[in-house]
PDB file of N, CA and C in Angstrom:
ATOM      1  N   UNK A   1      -2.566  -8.608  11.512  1.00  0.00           N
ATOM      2  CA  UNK A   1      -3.450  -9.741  11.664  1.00  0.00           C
ATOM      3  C   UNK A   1      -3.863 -10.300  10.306  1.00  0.00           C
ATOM      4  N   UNK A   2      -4.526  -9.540   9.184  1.00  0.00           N
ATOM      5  CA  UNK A   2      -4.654 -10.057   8.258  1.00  0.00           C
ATOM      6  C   UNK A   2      -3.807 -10.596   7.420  1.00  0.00           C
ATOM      7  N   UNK A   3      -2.490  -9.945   6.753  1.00  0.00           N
ATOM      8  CA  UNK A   3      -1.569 -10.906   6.242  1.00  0.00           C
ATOM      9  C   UNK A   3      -0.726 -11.677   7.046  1.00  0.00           C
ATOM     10  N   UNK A   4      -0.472 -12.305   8.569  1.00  0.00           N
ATOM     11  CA  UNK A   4      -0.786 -13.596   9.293  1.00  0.00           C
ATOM     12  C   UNK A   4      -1.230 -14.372   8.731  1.00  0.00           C
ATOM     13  N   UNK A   5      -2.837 -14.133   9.086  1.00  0.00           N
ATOM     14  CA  UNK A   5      -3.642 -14.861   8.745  1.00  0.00           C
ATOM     15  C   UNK A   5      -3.646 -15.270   7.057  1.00  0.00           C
ATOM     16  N   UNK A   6      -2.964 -14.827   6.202  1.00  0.00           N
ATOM     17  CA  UNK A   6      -2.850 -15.139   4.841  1.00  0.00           C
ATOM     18  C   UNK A   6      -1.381 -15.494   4.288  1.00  0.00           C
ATOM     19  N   UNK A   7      -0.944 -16.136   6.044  1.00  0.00           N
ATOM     20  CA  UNK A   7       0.488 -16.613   6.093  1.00  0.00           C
ATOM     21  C   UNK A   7       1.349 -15.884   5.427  1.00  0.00           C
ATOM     22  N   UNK A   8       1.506 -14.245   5.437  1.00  0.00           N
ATOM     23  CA  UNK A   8       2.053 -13.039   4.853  1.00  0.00           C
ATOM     24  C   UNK A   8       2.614 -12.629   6.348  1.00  0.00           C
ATOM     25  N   UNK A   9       3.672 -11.738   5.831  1.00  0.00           N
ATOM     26  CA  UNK A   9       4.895 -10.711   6.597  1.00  0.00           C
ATOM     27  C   UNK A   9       4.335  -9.149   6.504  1.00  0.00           C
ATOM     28  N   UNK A  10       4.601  -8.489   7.412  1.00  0.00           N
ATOM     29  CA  UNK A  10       4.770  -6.782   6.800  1.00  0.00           C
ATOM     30  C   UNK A  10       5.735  -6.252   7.240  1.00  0.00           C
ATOM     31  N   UNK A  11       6.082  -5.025   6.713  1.00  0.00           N
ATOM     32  CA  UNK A  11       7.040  -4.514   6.561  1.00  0.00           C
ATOM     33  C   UNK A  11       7.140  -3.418   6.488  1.00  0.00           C
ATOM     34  N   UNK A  12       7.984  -2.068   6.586  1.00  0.00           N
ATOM     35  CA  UNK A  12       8.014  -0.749   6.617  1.00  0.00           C
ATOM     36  C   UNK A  12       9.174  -0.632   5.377  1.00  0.00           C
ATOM     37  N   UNK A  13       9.191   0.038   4.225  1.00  0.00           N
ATOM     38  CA  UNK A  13      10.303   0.362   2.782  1.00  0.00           C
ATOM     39  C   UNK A  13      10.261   1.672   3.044  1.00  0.00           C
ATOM     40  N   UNK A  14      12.094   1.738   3.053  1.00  0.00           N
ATOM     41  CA  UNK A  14      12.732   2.907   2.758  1.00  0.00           C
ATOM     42  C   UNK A  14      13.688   2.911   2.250  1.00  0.00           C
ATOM     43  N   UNK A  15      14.299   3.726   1.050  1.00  0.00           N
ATOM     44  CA  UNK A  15      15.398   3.288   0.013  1.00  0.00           C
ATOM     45  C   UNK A  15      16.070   4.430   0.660  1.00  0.00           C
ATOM     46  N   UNK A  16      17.209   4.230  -0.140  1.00  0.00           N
ATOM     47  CA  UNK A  16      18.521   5.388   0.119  1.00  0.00           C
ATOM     48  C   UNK A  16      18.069   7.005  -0.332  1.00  0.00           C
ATOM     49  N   UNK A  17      17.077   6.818  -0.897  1.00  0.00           N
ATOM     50  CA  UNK A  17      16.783   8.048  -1.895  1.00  0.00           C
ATOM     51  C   UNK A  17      15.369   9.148  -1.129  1.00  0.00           C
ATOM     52  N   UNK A  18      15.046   8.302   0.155  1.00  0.00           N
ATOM     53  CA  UNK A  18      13.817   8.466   0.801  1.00  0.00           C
ATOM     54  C   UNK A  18      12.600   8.381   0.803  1.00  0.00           C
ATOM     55  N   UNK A  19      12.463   7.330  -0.224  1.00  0.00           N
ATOM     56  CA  UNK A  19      11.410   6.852  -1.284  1.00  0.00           C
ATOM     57  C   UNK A  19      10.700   6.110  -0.484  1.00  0.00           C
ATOM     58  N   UNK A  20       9.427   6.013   0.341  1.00  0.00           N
ATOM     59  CA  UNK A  20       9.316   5.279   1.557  1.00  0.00           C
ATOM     60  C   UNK A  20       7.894   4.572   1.537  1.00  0.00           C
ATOM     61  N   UNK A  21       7.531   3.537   2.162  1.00  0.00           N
ATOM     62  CA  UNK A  21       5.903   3.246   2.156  1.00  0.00           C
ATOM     63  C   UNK A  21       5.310   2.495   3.509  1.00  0.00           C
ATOM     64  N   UNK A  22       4.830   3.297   4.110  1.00  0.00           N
ATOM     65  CA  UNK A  22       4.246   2.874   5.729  1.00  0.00           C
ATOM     66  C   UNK A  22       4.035   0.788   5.784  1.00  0.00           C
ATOM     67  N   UNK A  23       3.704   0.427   4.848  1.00  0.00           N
ATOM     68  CA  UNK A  23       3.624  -1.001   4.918  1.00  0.00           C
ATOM     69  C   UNK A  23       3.598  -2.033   3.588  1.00  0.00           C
ATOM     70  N   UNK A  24       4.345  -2.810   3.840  1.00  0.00           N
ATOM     71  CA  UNK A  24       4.391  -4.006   2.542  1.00  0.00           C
ATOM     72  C   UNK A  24       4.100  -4.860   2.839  1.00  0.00           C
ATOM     73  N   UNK A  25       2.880  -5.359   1.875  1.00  0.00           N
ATOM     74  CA  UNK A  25       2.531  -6.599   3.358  1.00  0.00           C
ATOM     75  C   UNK A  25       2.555  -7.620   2.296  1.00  0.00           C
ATOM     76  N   UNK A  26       3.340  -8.513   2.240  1.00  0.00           N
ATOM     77  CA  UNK A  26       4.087 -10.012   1.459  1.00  0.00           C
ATOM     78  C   UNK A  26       3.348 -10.876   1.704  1.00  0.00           C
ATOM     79  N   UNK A  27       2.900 -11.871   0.733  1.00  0.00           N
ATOM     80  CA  UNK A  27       2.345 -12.990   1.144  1.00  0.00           C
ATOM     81  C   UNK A  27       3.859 -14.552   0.485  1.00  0.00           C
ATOM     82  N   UNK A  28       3.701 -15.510   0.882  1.00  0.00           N
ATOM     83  CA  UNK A  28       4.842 -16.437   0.711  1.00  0.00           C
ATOM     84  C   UNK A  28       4.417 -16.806  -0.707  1.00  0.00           C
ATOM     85  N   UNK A  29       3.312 -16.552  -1.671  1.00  0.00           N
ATOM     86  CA  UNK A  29       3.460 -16.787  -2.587  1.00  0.00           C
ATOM     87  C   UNK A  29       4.055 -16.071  -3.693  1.00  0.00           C
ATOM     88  N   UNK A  30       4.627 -14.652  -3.237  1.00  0.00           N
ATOM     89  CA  UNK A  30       4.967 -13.943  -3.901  1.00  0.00           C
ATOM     90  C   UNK A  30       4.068 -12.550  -3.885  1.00  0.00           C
ATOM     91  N   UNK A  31       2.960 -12.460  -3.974  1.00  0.00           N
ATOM     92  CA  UNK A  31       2.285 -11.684  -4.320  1.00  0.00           C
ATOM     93  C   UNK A  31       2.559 -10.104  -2.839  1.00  0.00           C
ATOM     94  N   UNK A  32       2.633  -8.883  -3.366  1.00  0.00           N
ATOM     95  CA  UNK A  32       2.683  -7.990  -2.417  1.00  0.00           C
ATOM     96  C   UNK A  32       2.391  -6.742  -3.036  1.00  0.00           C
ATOM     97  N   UNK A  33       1.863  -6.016  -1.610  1.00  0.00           N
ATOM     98  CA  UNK A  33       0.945  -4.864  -1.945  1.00  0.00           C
ATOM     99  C   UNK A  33       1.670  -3.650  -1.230  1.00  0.00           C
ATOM    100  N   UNK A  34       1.745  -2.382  -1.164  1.00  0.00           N
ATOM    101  CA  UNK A  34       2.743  -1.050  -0.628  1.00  0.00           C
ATOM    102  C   UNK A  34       1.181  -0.144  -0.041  1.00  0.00           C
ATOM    103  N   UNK A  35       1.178   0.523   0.975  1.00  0.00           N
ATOM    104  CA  UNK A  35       0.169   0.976   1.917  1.00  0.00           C
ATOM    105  C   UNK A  35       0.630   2.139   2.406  1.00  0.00           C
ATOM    106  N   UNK A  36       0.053   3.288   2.531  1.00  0.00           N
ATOM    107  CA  UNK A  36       0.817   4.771   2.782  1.00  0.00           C
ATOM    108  C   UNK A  36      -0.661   4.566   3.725  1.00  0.00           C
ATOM    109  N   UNK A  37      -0.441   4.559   5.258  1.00  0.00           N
ATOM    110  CA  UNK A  37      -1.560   5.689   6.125  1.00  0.00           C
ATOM    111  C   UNK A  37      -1.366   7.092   6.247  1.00  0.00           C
ATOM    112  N   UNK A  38      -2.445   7.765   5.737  1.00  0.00           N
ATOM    113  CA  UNK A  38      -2.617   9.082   6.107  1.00  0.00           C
ATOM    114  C   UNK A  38      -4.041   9.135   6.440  1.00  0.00           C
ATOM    115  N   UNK A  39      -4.409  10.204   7.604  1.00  0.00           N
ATOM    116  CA  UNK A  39      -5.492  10.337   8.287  1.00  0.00           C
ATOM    117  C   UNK A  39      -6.755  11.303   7.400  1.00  0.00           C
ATOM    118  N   UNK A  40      -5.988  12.234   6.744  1.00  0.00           N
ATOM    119  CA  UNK A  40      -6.177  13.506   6.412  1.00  0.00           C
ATOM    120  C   UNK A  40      -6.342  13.349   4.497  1.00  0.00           C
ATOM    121  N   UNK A  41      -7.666  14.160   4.366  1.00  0.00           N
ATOM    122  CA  UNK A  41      -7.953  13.641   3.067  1.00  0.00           C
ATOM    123  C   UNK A  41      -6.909  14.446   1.891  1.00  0.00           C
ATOM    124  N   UNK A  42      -6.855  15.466   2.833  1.00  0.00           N
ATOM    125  CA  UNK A  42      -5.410  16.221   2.330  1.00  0.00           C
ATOM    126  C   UNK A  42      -4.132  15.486   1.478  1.00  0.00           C
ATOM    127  N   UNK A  43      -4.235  14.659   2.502  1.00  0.00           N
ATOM    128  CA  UNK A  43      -2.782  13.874   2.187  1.00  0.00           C
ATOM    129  C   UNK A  43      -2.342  12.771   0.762  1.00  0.00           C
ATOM    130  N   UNK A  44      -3.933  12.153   0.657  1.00  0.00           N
ATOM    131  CA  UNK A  44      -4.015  11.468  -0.284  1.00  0.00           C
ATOM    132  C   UNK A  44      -3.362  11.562  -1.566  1.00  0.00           C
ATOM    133  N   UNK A  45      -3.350  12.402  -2.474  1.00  0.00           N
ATOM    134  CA  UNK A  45      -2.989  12.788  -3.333  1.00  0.00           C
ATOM    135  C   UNK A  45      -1.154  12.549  -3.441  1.00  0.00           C
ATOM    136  N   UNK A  46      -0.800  13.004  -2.299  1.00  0.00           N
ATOM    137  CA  UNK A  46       0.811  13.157  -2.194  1.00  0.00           C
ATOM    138  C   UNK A  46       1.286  11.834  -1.720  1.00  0.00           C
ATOM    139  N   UNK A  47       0.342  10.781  -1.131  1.00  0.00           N
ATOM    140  CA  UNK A  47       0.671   9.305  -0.866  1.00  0.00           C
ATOM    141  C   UNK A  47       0.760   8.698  -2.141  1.00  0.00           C
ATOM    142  N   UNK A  48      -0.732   8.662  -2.638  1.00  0.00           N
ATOM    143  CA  UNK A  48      -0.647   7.887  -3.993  1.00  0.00           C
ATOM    144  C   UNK A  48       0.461   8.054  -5.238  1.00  0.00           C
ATOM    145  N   UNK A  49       1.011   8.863  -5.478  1.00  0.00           N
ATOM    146  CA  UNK A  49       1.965   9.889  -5.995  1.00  0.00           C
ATOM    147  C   UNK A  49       3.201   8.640  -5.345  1.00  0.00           C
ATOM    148  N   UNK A  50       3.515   8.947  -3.894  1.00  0.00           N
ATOM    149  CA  UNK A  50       4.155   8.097  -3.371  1.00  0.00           C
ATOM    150  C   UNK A  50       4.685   6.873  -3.866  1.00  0.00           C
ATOM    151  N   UNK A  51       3.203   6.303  -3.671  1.00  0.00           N
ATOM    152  CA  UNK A  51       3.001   4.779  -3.836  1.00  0.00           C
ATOM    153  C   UNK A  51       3.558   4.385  -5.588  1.00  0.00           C
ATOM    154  N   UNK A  52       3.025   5.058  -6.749  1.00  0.00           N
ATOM    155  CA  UNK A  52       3.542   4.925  -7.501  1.00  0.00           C
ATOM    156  C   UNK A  52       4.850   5.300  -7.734  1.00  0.00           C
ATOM    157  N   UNK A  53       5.449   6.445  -7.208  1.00  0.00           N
ATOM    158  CA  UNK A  53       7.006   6.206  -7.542  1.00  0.00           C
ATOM    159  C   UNK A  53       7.540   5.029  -7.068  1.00  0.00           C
ATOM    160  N   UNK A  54       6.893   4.624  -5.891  1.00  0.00           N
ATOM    161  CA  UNK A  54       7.854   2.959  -5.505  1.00  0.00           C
ATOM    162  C   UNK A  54       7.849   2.275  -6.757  1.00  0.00           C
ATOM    163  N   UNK A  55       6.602   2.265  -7.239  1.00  0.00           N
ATOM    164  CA  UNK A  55       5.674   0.778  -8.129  1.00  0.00           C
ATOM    165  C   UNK A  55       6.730   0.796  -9.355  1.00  0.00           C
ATOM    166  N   UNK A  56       7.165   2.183  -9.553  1.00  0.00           N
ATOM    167  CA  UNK A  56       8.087   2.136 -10.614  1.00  0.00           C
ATOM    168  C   UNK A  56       9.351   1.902 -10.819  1.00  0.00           C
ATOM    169  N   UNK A  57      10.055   1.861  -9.682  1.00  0.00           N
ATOM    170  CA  UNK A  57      11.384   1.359  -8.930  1.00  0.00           C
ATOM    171  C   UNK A  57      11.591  -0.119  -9.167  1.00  0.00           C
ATOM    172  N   UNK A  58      10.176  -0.325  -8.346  1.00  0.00           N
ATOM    173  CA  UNK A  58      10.102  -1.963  -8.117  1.00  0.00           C
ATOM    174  C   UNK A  58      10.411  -3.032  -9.602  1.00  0.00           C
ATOM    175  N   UNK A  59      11.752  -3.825  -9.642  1.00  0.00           N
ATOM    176  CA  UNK A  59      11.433  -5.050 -10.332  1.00  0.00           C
ATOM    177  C   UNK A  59      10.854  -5.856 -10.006  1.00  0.00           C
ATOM    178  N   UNK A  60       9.334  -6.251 -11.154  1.00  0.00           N
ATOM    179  CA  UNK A  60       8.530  -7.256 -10.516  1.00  0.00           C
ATOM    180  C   UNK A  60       9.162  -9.157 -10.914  1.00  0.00           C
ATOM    181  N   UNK A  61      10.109  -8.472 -11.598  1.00  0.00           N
ATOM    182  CA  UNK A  61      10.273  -9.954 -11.797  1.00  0.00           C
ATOM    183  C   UNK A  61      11.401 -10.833 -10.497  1.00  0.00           C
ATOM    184  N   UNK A  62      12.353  -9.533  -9.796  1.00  0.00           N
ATOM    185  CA  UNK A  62      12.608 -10.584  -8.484  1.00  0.00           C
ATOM    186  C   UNK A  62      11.913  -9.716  -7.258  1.00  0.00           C
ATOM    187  N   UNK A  63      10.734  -9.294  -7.322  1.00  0.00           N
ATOM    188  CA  UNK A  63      10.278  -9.020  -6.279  1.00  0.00           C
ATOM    189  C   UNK A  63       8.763  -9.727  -5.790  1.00  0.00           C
ATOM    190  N   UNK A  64       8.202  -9.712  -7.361  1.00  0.00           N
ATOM    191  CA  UNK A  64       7.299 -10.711  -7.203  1.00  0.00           C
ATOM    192  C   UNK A  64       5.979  -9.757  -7.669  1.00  0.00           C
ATOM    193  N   UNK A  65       4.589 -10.239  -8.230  1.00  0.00           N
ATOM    194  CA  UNK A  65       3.557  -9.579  -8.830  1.00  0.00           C
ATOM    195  C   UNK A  65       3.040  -8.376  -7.710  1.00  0.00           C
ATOM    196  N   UNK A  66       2.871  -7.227  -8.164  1.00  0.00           N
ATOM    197  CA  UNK A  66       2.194  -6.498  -7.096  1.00  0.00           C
ATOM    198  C   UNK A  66       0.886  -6.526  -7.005  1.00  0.00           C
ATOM    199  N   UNK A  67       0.424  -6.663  -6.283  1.00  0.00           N
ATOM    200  CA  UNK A  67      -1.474  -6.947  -6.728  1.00  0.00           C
ATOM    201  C   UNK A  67      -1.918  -5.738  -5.567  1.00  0.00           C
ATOM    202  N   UNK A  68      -1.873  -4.759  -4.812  1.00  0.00           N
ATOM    203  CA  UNK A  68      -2.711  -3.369  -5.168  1.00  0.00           C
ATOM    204  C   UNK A  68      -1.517  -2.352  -4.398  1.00  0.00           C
ATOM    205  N   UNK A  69      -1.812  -1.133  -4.627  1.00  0.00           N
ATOM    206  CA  UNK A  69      -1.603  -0.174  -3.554  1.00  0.00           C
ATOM    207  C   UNK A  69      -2.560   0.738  -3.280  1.00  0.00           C
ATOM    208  N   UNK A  70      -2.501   1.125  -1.680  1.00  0.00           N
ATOM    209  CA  UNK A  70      -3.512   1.311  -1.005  1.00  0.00           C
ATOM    210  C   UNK A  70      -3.148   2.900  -0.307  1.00  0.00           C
ATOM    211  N   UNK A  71      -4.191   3.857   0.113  1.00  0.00           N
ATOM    212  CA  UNK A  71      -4.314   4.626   0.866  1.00  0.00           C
ATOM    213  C   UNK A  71      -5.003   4.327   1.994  1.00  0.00           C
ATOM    214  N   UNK A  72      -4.480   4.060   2.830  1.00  0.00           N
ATOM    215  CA  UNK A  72      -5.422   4.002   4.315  1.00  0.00           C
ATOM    216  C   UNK A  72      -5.563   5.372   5.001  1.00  0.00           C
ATOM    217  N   UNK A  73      -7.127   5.001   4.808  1.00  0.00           N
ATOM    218  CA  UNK A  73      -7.424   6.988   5.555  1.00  0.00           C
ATOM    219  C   UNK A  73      -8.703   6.675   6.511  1.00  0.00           C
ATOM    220  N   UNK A  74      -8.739   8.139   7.203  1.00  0.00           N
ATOM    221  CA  UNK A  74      -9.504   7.612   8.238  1.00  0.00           C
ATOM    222  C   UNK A  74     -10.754   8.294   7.449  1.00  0.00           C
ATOM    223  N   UNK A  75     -10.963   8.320   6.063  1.00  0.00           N
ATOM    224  CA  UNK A  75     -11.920   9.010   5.631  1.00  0.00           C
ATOM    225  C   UNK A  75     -13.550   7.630   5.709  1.00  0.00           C
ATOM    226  N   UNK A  76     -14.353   7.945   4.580  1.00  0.00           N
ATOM    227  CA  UNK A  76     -15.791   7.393   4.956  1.00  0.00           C
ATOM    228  C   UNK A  76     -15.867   6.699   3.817  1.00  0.00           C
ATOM    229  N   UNK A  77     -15.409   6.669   2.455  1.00  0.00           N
ATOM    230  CA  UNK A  77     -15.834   5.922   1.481  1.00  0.00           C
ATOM    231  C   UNK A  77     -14.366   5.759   1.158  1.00  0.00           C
ATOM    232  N   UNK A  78     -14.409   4.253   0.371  1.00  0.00           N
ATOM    233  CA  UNK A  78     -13.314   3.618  -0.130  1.00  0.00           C
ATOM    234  C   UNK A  78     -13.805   3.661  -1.721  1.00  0.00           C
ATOM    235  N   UNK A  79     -12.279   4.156  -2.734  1.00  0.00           N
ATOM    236  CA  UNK A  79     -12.584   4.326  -3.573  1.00  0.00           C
ATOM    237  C   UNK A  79     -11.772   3.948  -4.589  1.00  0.00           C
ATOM    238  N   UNK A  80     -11.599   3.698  -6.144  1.00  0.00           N
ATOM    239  CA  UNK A  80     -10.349   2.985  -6.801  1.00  0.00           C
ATOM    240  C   UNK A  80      -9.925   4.575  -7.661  1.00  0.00           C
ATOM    241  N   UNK A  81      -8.592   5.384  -7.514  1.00  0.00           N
ATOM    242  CA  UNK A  81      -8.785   6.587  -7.764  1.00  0.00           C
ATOM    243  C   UNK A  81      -8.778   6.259  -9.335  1.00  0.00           C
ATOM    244  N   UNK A  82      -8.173   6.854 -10.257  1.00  0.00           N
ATOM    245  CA  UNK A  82      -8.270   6.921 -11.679  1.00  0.00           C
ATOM    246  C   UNK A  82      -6.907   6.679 -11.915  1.00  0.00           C
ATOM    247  N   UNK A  83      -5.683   6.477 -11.479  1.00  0.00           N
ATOM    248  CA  UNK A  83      -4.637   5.974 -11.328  1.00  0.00           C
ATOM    249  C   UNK A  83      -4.031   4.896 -10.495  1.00  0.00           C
ATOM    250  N   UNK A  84      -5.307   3.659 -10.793  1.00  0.00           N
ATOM    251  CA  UNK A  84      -5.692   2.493 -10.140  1.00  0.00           C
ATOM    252  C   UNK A  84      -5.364   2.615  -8.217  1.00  0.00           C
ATOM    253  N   UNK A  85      -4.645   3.811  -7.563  1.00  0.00           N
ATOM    254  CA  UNK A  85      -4.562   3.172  -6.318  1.00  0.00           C
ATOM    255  C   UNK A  85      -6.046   3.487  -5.658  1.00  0.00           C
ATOM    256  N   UNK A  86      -6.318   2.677  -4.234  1.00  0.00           N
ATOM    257  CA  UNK A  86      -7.221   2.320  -3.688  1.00  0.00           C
ATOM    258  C   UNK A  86      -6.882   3.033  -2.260  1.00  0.00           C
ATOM    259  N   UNK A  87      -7.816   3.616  -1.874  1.00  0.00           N
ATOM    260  CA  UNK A  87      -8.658   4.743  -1.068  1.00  0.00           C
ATOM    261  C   UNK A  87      -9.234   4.304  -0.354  1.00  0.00           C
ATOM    262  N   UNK A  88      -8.259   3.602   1.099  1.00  0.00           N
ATOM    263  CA  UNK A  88      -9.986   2.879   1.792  1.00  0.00           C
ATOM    264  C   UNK A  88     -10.195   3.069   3.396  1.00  0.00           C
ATOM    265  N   UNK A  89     -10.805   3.668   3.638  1.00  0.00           N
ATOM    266  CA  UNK A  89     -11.251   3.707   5.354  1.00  0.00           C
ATOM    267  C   UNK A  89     -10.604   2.551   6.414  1.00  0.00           C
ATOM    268  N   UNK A  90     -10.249   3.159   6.862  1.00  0.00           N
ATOM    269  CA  UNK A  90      -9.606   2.162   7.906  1.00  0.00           C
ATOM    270  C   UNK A  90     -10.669   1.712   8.930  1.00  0.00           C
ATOM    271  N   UNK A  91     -11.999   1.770   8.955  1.00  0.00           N
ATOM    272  CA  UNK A  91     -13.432   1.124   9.388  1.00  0.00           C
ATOM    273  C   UNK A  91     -13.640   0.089   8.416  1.00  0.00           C
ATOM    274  N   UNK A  92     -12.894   0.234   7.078  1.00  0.00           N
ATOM    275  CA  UNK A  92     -13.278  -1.267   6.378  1.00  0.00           C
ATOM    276  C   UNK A  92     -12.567  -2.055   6.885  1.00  0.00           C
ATOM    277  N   UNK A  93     -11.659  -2.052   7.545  1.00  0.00           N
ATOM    278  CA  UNK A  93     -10.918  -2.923   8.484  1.00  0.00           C
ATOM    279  C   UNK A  93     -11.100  -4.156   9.304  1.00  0.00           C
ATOM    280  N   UNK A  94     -12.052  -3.582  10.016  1.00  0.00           N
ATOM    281  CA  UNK A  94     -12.597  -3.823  10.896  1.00  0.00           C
ATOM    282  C   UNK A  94     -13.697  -5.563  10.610  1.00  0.00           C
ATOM    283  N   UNK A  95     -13.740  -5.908  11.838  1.00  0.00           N
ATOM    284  CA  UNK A  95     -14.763  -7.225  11.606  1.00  0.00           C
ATOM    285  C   UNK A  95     -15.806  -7.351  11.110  1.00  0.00           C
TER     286      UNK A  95
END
């Protein structure tokens, strides 16, 4: 609903190598962001990890600026970790 509404696509990435990220959500101006859900605060650590091996794969010059990557958790506070990805409750979601 939200990148719709921001006339954006999403998407599920998986390379040959198994390098993978639950959602890419594109906007038509270029700009796109990579999203690992995990429920479990456990998990975090091994997403973000994730998320940056994509970020480093990625050419931004034909793929286009990345502007964040995200942990979606079903945890209580949203947070920016110390290796810029973002930590955020999937209740911030919400309306």
């Amino acid at each position: 609903m939200y990148a719709q509404t921001n006339d954006g696509d999403v998407f599920h990435y998986r390379d040959k190598s198994g390098l993978e990220a639950d959602l890419i959500v594109r906007l038509r101006d270029g700009r796109w962001a990579a999203i690992e859900v995990k429920l479990g605060k456990r998990q975090i650590d091994e997403a973000a990890e994730n998320l940056l091996a994509l970020k480093s794969r990625i050419d931004s010059d034909k793929m286009g600026k990345l502007s964040f990557l995200m942990v979606l958790t079903g945890g209580q506070y949203a947070y920016r970790r110390n290796d810029g990805v973002l930590v955020v409750p999937v209740a911030c979601l919400r309306d």
